[in-house]
N, C-alpha and C. Protein backbone atom coordinates (compact mmCIF):
# COMPACT_ATOMS: atom_id res chain seq x y z
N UNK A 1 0.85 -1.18 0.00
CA UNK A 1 0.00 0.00 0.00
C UNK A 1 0.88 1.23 0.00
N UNK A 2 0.69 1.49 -0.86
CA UNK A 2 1.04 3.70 -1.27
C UNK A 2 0.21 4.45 -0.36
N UNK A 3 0.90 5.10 0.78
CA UNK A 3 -0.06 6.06 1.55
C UNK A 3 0.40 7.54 1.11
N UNK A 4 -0.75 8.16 0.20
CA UNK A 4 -0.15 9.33 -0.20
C UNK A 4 0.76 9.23 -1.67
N UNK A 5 -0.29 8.12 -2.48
CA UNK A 5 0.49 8.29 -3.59
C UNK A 5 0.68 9.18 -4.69
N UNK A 6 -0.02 10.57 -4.39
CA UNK A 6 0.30 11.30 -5.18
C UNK A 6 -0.36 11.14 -6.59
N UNK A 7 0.42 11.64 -7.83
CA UNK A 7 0.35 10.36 -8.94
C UNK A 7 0.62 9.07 -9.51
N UNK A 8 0.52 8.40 -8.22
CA UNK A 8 0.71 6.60 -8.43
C UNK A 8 2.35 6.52 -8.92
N UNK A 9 3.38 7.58 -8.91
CA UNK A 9 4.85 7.22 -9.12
C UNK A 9 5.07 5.69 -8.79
N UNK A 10 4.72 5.57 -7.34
CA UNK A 10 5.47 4.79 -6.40
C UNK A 10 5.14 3.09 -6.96
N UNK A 11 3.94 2.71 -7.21
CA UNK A 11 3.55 1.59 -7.11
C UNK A 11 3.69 1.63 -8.97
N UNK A 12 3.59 2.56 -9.68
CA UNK A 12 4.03 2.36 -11.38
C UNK A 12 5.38 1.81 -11.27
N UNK A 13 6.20 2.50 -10.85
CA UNK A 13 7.91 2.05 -11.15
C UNK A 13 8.15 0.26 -10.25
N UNK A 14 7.28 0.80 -8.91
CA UNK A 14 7.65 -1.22 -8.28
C UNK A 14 7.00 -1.69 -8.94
N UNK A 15 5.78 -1.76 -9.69
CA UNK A 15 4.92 -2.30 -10.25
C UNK A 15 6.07 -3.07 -11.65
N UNK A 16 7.21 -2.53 -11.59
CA UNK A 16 8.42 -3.36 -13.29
C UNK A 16 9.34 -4.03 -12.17
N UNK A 17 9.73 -3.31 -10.86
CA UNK A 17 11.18 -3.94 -10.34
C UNK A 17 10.88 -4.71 -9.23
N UNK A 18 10.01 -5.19 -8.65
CA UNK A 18 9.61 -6.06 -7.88
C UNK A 18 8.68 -7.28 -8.30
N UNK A 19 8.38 -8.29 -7.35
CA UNK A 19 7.44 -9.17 -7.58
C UNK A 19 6.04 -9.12 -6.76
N UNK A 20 5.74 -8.02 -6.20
CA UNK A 20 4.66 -7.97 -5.36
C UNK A 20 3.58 -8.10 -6.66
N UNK A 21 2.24 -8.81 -6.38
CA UNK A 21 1.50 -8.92 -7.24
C UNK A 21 0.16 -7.77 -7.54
N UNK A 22 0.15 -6.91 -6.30
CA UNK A 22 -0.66 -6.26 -6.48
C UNK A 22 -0.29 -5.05 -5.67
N UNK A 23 -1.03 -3.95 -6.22
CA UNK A 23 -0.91 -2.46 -5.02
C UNK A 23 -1.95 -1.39 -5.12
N UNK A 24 -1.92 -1.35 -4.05
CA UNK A 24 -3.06 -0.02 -3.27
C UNK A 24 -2.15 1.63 -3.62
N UNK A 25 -2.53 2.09 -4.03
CA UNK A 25 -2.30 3.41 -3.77
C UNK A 25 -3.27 4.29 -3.55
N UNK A 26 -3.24 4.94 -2.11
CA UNK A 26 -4.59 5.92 -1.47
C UNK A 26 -3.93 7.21 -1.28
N UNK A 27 -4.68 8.40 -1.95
CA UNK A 27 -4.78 9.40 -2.41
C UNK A 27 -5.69 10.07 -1.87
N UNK A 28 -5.76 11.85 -0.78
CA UNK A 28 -6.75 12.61 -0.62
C UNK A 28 -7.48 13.04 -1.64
N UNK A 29 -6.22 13.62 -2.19
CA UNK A 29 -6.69 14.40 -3.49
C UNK A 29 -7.21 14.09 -4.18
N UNK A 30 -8.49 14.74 -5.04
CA UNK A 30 -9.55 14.93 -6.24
C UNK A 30 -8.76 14.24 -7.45
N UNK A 31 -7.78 15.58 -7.76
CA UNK A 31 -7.08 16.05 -8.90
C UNK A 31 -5.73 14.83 -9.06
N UNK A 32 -5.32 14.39 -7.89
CA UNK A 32 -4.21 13.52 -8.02
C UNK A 32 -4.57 12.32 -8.11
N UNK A 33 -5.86 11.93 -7.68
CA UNK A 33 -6.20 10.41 -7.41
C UNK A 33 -6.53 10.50 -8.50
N UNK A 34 -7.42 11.01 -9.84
CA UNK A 34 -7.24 10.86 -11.30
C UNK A 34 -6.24 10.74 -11.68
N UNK A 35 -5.45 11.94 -11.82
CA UNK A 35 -4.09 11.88 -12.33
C UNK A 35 -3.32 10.25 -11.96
N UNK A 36 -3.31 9.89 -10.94
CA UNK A 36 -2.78 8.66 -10.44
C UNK A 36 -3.69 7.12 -11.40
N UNK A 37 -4.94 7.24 -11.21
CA UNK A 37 -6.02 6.14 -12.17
C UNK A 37 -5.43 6.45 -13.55
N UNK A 38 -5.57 8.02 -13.95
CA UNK A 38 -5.33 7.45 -15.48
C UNK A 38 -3.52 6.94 -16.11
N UNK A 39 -3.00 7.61 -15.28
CA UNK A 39 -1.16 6.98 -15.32
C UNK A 39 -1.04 5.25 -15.34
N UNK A 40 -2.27 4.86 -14.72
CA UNK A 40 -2.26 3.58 -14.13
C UNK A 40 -2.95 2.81 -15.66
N UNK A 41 -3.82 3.49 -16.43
CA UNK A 41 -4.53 2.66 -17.68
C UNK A 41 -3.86 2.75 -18.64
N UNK A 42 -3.07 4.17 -18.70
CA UNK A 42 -2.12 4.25 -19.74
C UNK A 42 -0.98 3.35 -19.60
N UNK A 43 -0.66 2.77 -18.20
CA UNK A 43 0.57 2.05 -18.14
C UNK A 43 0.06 0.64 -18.34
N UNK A 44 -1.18 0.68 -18.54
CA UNK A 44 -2.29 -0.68 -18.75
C UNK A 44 -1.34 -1.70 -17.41
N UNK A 45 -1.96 -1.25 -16.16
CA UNK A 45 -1.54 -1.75 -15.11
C UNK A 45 -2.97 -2.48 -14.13
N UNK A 46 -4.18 -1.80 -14.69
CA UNK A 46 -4.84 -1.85 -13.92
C UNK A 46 -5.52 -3.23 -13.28
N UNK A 47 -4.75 -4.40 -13.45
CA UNK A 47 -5.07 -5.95 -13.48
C UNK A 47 -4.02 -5.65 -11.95
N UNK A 48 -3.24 -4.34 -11.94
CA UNK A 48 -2.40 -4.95 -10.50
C UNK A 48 -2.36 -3.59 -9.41
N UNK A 49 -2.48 -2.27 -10.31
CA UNK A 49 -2.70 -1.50 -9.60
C UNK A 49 -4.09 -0.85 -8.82
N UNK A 50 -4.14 -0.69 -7.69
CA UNK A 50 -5.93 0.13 -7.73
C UNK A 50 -5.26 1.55 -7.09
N UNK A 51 -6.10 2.50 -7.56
CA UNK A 51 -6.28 4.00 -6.65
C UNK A 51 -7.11 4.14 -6.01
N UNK A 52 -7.31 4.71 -4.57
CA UNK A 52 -8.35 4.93 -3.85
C UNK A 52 -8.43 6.07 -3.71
N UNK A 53 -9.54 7.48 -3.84
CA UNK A 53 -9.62 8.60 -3.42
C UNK A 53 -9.72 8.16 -2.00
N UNK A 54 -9.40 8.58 -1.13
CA UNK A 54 -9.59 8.63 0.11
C UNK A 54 -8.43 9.21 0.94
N UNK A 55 -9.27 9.44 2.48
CA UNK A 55 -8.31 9.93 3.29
C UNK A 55 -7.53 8.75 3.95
N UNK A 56 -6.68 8.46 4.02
CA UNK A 56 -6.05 7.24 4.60
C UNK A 56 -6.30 7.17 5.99
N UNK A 57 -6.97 7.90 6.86
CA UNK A 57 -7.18 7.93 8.58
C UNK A 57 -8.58 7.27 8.39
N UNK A 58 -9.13 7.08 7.49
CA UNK A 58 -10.52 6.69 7.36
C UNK A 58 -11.07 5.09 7.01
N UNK A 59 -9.50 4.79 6.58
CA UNK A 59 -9.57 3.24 6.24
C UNK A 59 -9.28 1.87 6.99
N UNK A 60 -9.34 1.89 8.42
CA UNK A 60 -9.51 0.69 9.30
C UNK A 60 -10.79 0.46 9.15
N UNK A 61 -11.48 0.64 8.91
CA UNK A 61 -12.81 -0.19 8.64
C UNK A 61 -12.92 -1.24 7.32
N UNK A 62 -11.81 -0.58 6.42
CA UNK A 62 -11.91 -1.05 5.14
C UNK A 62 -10.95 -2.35 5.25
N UNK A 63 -9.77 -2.13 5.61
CA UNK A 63 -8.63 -3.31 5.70
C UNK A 63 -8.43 -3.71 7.34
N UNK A 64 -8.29 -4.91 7.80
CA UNK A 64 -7.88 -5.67 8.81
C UNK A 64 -6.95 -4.94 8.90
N UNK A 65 -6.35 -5.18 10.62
CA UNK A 65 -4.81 -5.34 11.30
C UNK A 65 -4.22 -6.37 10.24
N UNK A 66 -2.92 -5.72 10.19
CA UNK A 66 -1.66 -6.86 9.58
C UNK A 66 -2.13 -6.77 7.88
N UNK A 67 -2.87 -6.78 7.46
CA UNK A 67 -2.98 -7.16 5.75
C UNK A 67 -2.66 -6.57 4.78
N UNK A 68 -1.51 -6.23 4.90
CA UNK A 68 -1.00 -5.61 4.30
C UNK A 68 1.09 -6.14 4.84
N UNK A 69 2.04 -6.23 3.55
CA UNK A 69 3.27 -6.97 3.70
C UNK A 69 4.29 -5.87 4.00
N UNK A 70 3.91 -4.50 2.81
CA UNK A 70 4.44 -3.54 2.67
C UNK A 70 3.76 -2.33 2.53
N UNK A 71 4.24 -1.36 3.33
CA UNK A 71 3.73 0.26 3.57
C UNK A 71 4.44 0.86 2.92
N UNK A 72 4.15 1.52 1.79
CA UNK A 72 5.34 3.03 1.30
C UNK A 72 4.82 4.16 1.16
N UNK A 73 5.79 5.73 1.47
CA UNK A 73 4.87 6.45 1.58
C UNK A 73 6.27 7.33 1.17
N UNK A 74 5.76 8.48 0.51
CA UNK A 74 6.29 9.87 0.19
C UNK A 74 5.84 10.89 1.36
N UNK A 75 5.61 10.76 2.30
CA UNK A 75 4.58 11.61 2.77
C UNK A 75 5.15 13.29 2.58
N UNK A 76 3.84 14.39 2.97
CA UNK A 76 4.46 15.85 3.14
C UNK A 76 5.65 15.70 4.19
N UNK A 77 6.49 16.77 3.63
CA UNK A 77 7.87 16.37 4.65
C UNK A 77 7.60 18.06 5.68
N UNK A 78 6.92 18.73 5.21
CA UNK A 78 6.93 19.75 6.54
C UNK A 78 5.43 19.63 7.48
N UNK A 79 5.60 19.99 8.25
CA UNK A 79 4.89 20.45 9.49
C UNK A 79 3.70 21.79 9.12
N UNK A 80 2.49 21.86 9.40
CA UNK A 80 1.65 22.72 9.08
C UNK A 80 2.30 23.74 9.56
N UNK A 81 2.18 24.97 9.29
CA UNK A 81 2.89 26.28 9.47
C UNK A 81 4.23 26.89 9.47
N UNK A 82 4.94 25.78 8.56
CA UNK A 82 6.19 25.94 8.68
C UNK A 82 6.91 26.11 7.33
N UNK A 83 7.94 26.61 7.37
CA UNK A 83 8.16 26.82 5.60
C UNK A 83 7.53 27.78 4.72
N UNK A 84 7.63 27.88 4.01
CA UNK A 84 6.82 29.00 2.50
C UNK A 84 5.95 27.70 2.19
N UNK A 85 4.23 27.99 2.36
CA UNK A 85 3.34 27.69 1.70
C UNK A 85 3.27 27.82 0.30
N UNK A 86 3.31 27.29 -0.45
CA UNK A 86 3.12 27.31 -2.05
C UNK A 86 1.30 28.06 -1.92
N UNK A 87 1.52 28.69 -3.00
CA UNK A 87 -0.28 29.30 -3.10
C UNK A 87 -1.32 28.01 -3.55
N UNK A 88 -0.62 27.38 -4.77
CA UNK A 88 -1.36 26.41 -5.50
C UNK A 88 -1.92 25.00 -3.74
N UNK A 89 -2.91 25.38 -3.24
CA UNK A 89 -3.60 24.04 -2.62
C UNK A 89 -3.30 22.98 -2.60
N UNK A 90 -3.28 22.18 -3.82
CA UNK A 90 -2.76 20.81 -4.18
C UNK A 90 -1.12 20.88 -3.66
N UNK A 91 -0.08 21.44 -4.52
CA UNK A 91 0.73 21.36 -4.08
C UNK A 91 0.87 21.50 -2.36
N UNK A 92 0.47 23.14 -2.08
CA UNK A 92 0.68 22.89 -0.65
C UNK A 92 -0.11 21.60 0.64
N UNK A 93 -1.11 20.87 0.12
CA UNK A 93 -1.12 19.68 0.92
C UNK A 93 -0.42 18.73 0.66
N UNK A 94 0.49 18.73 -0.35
CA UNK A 94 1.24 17.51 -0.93
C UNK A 94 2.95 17.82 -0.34
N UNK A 95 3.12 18.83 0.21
CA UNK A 95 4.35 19.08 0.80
C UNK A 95 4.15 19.57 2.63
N UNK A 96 2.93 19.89 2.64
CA UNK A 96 2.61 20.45 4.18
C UNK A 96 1.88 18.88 4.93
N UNK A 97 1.76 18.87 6.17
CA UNK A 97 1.20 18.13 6.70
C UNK A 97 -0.17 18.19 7.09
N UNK A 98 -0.98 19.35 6.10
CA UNK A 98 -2.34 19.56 6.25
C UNK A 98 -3.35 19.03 6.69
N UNK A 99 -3.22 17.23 5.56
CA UNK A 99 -4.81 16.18 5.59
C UNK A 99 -3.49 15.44 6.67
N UNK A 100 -2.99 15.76 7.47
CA UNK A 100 -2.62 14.49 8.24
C UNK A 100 -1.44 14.58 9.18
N UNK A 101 -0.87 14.21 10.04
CA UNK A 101 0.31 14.50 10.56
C UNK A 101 1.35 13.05 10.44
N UNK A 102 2.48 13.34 10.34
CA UNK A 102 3.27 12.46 10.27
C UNK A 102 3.16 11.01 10.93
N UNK A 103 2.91 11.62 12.75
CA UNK A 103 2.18 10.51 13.48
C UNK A 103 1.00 9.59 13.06
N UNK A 104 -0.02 10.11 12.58
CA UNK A 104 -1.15 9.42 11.74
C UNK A 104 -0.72 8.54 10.82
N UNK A 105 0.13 8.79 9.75
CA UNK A 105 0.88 7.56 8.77
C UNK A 105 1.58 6.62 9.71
N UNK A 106 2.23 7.27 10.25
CA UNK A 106 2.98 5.84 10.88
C UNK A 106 1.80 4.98 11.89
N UNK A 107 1.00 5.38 12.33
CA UNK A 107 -0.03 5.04 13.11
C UNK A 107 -0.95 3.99 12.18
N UNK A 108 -1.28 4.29 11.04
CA UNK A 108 -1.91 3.60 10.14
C UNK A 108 -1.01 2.55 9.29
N UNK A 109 0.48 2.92 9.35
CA UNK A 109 1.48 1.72 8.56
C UNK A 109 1.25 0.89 9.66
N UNK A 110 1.39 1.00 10.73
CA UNK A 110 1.88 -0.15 11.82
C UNK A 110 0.26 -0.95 12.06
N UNK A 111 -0.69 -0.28 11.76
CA UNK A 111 -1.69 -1.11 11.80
C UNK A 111 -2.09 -1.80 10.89
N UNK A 112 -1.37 -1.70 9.65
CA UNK A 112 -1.89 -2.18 8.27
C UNK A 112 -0.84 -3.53 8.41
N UNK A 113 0.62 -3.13 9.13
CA UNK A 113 1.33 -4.34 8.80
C UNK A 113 1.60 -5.49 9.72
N UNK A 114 1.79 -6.72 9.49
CA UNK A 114 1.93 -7.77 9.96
C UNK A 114 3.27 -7.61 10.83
N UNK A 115 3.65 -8.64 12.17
CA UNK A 115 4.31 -8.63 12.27
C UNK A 115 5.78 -9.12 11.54
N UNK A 116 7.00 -8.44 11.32
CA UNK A 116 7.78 -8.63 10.30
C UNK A 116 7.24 -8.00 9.14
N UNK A 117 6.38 -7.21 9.14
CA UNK A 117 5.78 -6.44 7.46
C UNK A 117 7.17 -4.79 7.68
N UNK A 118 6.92 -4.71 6.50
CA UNK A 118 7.89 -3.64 5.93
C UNK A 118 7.64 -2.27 5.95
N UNK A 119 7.94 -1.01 6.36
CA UNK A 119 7.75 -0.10 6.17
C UNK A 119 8.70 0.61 5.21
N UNK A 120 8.45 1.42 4.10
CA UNK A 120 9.56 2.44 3.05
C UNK A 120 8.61 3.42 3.09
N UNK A 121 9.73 4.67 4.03
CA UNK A 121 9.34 5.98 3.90
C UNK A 121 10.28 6.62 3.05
N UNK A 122 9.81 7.89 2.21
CA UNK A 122 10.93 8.85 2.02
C UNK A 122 10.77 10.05 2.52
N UNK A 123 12.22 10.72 3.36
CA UNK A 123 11.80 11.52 4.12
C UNK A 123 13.20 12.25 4.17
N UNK A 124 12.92 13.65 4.40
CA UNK A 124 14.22 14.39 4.54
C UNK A 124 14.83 14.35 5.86
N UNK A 125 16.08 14.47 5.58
CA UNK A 125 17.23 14.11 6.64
C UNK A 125 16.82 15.21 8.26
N UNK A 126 16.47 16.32 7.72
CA UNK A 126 15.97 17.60 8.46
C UNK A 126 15.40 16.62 9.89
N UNK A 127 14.28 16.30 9.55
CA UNK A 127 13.37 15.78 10.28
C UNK A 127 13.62 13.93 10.52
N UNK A 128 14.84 13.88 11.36
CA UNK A 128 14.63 12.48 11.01
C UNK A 128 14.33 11.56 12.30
N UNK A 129 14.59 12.84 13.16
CA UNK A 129 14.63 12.57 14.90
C UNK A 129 13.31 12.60 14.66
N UNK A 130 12.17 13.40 13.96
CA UNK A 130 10.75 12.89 14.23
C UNK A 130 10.08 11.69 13.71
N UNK A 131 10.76 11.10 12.26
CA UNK A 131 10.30 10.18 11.91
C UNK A 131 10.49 9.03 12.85
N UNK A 132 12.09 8.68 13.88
CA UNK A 132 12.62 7.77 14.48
C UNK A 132 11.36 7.69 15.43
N UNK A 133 11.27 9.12 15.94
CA UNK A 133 10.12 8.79 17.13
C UNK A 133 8.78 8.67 16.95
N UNK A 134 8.64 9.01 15.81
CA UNK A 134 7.41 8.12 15.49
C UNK A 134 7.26 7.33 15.20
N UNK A 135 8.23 6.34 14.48
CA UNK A 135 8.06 5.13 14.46
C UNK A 135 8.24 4.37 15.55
N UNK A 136 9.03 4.55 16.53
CA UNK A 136 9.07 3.95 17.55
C UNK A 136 7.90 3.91 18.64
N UNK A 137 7.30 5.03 18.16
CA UNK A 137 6.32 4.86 19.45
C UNK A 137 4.50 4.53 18.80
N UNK A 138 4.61 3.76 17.91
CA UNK A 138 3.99 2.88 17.33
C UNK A 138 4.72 1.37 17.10
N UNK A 139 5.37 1.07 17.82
CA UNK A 139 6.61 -0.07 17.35
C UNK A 139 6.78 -0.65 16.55
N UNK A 140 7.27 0.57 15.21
CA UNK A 140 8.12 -0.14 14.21
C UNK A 140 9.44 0.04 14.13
N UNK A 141 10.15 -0.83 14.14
CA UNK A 141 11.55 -0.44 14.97
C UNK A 141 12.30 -0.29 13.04
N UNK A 142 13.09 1.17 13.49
CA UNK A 142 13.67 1.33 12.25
C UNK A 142 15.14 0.23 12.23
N UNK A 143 15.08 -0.47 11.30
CA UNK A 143 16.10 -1.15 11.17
C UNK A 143 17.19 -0.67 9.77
N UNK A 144 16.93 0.19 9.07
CA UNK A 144 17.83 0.43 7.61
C UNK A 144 17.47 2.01 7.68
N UNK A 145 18.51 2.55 7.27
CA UNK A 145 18.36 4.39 6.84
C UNK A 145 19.26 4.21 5.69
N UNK A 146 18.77 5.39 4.55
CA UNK A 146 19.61 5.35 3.35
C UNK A 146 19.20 7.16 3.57
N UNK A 147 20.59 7.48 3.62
CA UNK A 147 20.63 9.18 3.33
C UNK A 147 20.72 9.24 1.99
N UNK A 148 20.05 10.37 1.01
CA UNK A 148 19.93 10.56 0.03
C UNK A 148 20.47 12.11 -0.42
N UNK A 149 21.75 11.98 -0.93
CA UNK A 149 21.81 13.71 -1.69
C UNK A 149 21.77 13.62 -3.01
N UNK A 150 21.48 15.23 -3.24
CA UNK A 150 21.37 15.25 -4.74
C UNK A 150 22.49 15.49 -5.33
N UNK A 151 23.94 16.11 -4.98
CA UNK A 151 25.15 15.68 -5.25
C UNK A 151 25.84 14.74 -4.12
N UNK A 152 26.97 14.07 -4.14
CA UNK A 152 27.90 13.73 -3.08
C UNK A 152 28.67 14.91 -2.29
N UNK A 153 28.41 15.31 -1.44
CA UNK A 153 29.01 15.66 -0.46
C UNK A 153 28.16 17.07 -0.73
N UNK A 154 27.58 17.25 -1.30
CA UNK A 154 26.45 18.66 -0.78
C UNK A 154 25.41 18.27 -0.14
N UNK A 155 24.81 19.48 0.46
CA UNK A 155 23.82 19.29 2.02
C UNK A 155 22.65 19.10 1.29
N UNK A 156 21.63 18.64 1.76
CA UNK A 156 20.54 18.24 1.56
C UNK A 156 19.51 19.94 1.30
N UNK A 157 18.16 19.46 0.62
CA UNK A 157 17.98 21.02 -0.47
C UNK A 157 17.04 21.45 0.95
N UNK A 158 16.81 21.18 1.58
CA UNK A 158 15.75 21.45 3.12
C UNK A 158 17.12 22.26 4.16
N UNK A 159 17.03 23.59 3.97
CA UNK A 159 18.08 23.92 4.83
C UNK A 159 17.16 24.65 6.72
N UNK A 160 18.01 23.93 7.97
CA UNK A 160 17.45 24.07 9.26
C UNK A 160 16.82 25.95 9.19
N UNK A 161 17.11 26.63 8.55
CA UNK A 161 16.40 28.22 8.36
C UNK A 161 14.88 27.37 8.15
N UNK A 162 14.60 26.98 7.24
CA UNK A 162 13.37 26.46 6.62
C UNK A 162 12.63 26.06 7.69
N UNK A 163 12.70 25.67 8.71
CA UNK A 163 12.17 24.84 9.36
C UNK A 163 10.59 25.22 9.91
């Protein structure tokens, strides 16, 4: 399951380099959860991919504890009120923590996954003491970190002013 897939990136590209047979990707957004369905017919995927408009805090009724192997998520990497708001809406819920707080995803990965199920976040280095503690205090114990720059040995594009 894609929490916050945006335009279905996440589960199009695993959808060639993995063997998982099927994937969820759940989407707030109107405008993105299309954008995400039709990426998905054009990639004539739809025998493995599904999109859900929905808010992802809304879906324990829909899926059991545990049923789910693997959680991935892009989520917004800032904090409501923090940073330069983009004007455009869409964008700014897709980078702010507006429809949700960080705690809430991890709250909903750890209930979706089995014990031994997988969590893949991507998340900036900035904030990483919050991701640790949120995962931990839902007990998913982080076992792997991969720092990511966009050159070698330059700082990450989220500078602590931003915060």
């Amino acid at each position: 399951m894609d929490l916050g897939t945006g335009c279905g990136i996440l589960p199009l590209l695993l959808s060639h380099t993995t063997k998982a047979h099927s994937f969820i990707g759940v989407e707030i957004q109107k405008g993105l959860a299309e954008c995400a369905k039709k990426n998905v017919l054009l990639n004539h995927l739809e025998n493995r991919i599904s999109i859900l408009k929905q808010d992802f805090r809304e879906l324990k009724g829909i899926f059991p504890p545990g049923s789910f192997n693997v959680v991935i998520s892009n989520p917004p990497y800032r904090k409501v009120l923090t940073g330069k708001i983009n004007p455009s809406i869409e964008k700014a819920i897709a980078r702010h923590e507006m429809k949700g707080a960080l705690e809430d995803l991890i709250s909903f990965a750890s209930y979706l996954l089995p014990h031994k199920g997988r969590c893949y976040l991507i998340f900036p280095t900035i904030r990483t003491v919050d991701l640790l503690v949120a995962l931990r205090s839902k007990n998913l114990e982080p076992k792997r970190l991969q720092f990511v720059y966009p050159v070698w040995g330059k700082k990450q594009n989220f500078s602590s002013s931003n915060r």
